[in-house]
PDB file of N, CA and C in Angstrom:
ATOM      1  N   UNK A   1      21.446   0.567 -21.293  1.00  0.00           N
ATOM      2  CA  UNK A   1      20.529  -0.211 -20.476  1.00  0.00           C
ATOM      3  C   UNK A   1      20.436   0.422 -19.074  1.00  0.00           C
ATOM      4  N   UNK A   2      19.162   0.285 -18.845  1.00  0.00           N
ATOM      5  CA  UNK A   2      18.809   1.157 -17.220  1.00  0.00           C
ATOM      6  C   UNK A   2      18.822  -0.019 -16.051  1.00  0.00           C
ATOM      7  N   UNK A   3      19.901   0.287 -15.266  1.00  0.00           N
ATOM      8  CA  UNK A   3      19.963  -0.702 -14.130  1.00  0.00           C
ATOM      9  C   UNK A   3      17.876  -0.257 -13.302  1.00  0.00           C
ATOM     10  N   UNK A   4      17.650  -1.738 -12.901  1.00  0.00           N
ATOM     11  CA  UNK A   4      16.891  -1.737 -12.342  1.00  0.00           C
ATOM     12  C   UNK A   4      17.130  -2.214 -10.754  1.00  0.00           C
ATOM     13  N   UNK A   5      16.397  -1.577  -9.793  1.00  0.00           N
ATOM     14  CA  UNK A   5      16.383  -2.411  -8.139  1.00  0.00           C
ATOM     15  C   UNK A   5      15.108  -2.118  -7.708  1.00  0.00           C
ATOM     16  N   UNK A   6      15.058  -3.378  -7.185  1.00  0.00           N
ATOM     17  CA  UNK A   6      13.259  -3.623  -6.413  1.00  0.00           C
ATOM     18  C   UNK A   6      13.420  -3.555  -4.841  1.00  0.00           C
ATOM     19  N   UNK A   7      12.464  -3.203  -4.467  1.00  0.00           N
ATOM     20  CA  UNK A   7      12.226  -3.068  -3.047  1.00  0.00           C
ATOM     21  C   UNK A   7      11.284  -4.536  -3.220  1.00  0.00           C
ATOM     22  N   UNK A   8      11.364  -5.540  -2.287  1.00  0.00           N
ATOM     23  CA  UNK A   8      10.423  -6.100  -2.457  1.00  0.00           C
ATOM     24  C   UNK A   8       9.707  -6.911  -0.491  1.00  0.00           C
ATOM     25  N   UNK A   9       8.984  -7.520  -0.793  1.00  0.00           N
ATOM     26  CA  UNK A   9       8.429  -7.830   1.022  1.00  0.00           C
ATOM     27  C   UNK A   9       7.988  -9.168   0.435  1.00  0.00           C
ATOM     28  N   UNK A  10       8.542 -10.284   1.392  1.00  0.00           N
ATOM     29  CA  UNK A  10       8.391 -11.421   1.363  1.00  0.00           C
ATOM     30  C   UNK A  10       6.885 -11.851   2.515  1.00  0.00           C
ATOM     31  N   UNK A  11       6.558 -12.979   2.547  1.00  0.00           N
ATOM     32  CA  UNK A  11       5.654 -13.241   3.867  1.00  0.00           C
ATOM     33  C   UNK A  11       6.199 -14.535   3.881  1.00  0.00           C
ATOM     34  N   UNK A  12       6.258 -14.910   4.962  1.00  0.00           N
ATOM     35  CA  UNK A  12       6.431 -16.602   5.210  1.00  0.00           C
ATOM     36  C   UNK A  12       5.466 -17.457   5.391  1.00  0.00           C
ATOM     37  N   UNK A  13       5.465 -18.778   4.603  1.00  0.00           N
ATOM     38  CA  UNK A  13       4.046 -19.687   4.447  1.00  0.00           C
ATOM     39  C   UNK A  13       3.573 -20.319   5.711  1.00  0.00           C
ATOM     40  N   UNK A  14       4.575 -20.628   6.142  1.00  0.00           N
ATOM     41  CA  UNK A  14       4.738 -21.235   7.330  1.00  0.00           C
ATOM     42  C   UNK A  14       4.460 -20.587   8.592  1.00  0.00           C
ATOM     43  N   UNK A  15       4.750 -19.244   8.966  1.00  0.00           N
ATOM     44  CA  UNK A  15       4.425 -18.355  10.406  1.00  0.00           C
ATOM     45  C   UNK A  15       3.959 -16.879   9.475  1.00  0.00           C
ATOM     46  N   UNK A  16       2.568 -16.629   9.090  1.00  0.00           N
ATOM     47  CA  UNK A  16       2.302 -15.789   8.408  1.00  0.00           C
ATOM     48  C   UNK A  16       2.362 -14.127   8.906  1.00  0.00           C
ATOM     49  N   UNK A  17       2.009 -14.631  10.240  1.00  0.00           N
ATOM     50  CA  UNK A  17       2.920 -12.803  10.595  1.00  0.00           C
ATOM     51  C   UNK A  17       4.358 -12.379  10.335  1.00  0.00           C
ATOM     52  N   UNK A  18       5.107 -13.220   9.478  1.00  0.00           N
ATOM     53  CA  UNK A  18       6.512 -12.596   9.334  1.00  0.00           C
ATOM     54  C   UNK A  18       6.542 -12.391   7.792  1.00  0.00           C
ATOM     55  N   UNK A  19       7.398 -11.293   8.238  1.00  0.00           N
ATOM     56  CA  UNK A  19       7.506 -10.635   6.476  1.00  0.00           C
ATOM     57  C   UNK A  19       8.975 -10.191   6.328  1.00  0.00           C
ATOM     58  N   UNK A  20       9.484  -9.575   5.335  1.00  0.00           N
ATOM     59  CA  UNK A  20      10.534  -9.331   5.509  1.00  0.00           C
ATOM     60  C   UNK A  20      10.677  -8.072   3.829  1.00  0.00           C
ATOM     61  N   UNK A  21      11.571  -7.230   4.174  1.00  0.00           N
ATOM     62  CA  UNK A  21      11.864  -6.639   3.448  1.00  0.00           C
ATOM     63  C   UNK A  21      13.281  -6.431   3.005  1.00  0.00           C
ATOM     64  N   UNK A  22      13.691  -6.090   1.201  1.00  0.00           N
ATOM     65  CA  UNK A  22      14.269  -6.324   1.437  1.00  0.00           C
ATOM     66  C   UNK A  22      15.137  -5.424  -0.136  1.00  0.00           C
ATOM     67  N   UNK A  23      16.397  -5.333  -0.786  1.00  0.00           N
ATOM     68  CA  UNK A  23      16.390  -4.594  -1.626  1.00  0.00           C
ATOM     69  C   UNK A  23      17.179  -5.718  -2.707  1.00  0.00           C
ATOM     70  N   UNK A  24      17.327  -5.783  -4.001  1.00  0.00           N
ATOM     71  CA  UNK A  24      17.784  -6.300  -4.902  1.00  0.00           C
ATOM     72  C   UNK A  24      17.665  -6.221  -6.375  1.00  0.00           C
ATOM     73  N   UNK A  25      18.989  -6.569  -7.317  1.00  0.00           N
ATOM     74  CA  UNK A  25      18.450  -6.501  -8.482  1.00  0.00           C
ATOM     75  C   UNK A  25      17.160  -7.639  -9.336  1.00  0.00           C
ATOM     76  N   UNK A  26      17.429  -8.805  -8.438  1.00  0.00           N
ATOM     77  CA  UNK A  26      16.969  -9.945  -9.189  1.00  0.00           C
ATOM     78  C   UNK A  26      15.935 -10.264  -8.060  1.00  0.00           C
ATOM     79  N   UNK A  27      14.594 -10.389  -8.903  1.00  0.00           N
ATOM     80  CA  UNK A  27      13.596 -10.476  -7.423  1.00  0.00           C
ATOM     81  C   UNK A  27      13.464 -12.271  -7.068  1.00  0.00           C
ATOM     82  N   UNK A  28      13.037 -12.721  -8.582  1.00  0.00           N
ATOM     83  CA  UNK A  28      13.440 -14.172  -8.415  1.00  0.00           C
ATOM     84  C   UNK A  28      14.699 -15.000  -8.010  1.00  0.00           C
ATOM     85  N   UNK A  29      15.747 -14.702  -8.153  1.00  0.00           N
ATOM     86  CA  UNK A  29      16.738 -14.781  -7.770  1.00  0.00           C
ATOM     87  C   UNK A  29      17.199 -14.758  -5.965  1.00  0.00           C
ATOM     88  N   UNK A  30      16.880 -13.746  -5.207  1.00  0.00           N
ATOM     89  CA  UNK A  30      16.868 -13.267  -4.282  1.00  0.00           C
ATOM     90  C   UNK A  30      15.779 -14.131  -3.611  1.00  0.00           C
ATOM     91  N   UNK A  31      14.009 -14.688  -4.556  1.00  0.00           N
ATOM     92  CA  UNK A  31      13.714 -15.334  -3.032  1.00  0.00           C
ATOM     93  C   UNK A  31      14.091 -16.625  -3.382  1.00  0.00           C
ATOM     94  N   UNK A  32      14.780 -17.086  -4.569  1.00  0.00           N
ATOM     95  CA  UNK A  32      15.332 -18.531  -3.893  1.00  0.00           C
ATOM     96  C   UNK A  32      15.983 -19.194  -3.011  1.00  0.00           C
ATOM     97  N   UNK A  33      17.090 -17.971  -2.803  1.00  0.00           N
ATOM     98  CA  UNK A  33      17.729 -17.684  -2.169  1.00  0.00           C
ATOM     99  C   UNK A  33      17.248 -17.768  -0.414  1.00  0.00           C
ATOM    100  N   UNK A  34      16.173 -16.658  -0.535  1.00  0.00           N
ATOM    101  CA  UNK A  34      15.383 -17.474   1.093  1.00  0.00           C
ATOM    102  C   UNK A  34      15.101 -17.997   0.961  1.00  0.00           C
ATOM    103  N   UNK A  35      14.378 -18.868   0.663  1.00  0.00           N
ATOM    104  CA  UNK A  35      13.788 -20.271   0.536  1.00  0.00           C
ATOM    105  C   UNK A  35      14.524 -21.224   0.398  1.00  0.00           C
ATOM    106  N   UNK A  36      16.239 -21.285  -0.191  1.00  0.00           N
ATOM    107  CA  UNK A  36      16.930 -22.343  -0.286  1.00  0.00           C
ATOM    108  C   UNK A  36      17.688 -22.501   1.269  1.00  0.00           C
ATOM    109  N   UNK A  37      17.437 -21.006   2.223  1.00  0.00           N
ATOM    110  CA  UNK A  37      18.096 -21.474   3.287  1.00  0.00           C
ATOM    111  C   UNK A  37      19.534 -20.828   3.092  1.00  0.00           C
ATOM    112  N   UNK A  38      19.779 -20.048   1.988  1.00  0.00           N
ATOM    113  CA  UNK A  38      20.896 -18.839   1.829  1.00  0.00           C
ATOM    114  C   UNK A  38      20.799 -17.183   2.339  1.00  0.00           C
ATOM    115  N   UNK A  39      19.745 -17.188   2.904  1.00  0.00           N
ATOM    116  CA  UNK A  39      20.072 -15.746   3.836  1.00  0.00           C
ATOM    117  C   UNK A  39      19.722 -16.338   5.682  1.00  0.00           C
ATOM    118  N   UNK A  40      20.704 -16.155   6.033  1.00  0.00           N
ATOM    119  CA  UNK A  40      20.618 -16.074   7.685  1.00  0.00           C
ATOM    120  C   UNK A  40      19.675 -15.473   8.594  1.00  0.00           C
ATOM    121  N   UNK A  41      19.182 -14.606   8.084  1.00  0.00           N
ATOM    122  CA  UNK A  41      18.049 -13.305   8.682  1.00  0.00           C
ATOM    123  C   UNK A  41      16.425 -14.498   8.202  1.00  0.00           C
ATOM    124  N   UNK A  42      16.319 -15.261   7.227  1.00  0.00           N
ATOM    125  CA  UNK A  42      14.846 -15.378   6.789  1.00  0.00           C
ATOM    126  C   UNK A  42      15.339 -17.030   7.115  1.00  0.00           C
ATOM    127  N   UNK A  43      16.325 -18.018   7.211  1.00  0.00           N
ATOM    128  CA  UNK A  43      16.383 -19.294   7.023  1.00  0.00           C
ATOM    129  C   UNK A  43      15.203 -19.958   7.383  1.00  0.00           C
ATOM    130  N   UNK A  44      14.632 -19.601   9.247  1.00  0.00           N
ATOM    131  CA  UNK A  44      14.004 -20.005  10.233  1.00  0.00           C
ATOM    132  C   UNK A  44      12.696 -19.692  10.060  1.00  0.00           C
ATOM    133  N   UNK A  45      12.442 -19.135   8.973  1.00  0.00           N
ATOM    134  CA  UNK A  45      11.232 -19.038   8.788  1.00  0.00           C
ATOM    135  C   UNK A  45      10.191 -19.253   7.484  1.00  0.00           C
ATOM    136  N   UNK A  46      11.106 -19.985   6.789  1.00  0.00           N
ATOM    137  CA  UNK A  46      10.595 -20.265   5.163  1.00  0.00           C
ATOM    138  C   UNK A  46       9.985 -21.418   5.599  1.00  0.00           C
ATOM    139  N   UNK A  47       9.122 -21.567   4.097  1.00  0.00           N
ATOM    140  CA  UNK A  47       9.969 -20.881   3.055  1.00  0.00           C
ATOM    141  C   UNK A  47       8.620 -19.467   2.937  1.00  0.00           C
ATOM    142  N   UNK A  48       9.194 -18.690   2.183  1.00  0.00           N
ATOM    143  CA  UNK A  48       8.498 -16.903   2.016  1.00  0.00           C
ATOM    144  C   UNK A  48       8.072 -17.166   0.199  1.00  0.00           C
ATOM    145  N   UNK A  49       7.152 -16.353   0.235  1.00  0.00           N
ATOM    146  CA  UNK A  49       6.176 -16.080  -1.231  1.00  0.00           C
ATOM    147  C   UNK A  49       6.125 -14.948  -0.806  1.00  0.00           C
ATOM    148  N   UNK A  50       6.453 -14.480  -2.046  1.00  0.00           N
ATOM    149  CA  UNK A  50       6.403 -12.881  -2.656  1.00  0.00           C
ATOM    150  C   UNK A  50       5.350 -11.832  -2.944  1.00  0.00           C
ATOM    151  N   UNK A  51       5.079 -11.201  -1.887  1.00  0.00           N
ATOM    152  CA  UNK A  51       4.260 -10.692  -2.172  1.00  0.00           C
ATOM    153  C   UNK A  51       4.066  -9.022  -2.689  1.00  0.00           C
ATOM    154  N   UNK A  52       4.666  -8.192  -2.772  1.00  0.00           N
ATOM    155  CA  UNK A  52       5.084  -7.416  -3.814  1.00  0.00           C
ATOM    156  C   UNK A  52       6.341  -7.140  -3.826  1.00  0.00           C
ATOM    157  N   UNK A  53       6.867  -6.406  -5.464  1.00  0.00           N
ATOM    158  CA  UNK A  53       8.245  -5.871  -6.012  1.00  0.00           C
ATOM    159  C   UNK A  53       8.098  -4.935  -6.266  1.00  0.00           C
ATOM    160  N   UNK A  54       8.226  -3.399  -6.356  1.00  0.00           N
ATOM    161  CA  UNK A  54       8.265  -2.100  -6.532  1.00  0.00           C
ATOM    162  C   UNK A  54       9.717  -2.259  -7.257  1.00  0.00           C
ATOM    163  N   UNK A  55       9.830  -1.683  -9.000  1.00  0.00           N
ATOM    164  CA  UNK A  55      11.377  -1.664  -8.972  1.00  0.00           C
ATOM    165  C   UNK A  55      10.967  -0.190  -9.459  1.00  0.00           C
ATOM    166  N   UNK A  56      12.745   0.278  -9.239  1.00  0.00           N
ATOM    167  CA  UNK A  56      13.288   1.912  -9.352  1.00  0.00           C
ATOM    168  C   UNK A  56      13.899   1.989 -10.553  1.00  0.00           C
ATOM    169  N   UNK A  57      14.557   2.837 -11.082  1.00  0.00           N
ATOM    170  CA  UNK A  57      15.730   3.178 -11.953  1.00  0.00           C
ATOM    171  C   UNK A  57      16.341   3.552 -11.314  1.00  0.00           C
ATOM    172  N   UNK A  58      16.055   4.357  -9.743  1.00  0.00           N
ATOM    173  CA  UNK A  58      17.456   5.081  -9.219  1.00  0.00           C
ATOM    174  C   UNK A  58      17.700   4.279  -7.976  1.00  0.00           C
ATOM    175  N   UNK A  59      18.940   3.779  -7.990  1.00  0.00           N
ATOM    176  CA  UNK A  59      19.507   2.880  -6.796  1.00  0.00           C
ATOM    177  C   UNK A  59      19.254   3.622  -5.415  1.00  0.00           C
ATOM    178  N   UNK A  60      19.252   5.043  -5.273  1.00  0.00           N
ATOM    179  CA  UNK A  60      19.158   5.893  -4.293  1.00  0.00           C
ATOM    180  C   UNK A  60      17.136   5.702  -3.594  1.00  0.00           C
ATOM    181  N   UNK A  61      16.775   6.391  -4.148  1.00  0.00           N
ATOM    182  CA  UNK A  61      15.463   6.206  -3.900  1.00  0.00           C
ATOM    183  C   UNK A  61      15.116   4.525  -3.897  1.00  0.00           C
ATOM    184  N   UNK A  62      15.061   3.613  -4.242  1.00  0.00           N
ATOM    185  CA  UNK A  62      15.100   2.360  -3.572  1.00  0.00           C
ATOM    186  C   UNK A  62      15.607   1.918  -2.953  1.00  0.00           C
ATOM    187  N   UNK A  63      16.612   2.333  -1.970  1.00  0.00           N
ATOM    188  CA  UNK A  63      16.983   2.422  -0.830  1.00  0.00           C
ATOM    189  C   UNK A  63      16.302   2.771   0.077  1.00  0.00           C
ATOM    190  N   UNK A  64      16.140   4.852   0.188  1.00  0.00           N
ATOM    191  CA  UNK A  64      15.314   5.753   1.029  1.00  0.00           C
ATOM    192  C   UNK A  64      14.071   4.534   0.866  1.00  0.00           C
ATOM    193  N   UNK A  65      13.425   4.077   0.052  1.00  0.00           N
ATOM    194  CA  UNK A  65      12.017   3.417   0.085  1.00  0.00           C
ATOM    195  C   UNK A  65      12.089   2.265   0.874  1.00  0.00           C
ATOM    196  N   UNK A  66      13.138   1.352   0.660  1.00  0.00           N
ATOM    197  CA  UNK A  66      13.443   0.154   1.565  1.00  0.00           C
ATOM    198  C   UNK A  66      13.758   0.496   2.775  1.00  0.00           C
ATOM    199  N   UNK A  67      14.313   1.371   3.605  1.00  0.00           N
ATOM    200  CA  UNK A  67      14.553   2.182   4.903  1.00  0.00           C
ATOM    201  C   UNK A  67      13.460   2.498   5.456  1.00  0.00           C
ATOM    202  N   UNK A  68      12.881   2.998   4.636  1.00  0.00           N
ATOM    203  CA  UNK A  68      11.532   3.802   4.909  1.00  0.00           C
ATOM    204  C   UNK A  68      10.259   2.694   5.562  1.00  0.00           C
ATOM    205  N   UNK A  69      10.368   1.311   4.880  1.00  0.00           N
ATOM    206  CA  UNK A  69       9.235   0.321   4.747  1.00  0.00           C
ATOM    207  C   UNK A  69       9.579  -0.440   6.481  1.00  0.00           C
ATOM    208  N   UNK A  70      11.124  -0.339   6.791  1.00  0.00           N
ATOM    209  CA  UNK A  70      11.548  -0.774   7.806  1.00  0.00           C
ATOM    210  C   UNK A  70      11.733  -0.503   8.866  1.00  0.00           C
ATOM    211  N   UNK A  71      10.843   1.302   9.294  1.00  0.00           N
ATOM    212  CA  UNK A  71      10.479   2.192  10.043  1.00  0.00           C
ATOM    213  C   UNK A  71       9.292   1.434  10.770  1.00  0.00           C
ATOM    214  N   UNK A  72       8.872   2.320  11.734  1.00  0.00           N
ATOM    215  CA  UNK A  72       7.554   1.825  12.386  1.00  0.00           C
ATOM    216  C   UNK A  72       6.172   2.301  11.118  1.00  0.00           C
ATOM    217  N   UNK A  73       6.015   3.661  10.851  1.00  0.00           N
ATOM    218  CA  UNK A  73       4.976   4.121  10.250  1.00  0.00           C
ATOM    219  C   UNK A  73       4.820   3.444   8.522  1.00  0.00           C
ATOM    220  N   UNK A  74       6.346   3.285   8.045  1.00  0.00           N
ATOM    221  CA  UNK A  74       6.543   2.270   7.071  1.00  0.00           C
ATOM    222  C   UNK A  74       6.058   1.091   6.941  1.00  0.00           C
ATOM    223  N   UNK A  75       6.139   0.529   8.057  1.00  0.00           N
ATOM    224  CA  UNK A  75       5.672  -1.314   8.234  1.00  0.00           C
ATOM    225  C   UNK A  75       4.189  -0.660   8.417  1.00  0.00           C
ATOM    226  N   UNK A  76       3.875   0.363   9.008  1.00  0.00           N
ATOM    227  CA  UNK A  76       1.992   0.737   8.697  1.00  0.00           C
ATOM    228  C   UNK A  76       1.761   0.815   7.195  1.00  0.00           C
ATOM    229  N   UNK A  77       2.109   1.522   6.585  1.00  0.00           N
ATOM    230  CA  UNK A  77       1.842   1.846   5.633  1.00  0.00           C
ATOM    231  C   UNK A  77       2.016   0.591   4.493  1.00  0.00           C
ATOM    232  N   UNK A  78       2.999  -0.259   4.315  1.00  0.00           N
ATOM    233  CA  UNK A  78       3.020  -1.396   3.865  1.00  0.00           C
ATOM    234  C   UNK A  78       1.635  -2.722   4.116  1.00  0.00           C
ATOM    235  N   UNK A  79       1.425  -3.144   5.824  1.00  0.00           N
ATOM    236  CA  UNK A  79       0.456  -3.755   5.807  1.00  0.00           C
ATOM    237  C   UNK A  79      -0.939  -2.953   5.860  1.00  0.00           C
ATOM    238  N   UNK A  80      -1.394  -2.168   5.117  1.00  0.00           N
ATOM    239  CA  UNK A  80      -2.504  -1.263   4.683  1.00  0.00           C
ATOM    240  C   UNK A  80      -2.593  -1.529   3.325  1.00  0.00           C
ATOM    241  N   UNK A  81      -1.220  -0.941   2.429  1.00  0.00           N
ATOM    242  CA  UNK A  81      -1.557  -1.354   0.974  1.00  0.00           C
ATOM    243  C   UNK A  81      -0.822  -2.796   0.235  1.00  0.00           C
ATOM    244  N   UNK A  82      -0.130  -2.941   0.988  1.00  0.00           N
ATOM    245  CA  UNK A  82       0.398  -4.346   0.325  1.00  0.00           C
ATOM    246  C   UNK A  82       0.213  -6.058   0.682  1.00  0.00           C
ATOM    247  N   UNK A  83       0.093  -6.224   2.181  1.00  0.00           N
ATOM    248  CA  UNK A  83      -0.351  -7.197   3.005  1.00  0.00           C
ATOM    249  C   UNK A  83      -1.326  -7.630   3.419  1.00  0.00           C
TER     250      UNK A  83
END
């Protein structure tokens, strides 16, 4: 079995300029998680809907990609094709 990990970017319903990025195996899993008020970084701003998941096979490169999205030219390139 091929481990999978998603890069994925949340938006919040509530203050729609915030987004958040972020890396994991379980995409559903992970935004209940913001939304239940279990990550510290997103609590204050849920609840967040999902707005895309990119998954990898290689744990490495979905990383470099999640790093990458959290750059300045990254967060361009994200709200161009994904937001």
């Amino acid at each position: 079995m091929v481990d999978k990990h998603a890069v994925y970017i949340l938006r919040s319903t509530r203050l729609p300029d915030r987004y958040y990025v972020g890396l994991t195996s379980d995409v559903s899993g992970r935004l209940e998680t913001h939304n239940s008020g279990g990550s510290l970084h997103t609590r204050k701003d849920r609840p967040w809907r999902l707005v895309v998941s990119l998954t990898f096979t290689n744990a490495g490169s979905a990383l470099a990609f999640e790093k990458y999205l959290k750059t300045g030219s990254g967060r361009a390139c994200a709200q161009r094709h994904f937001v």
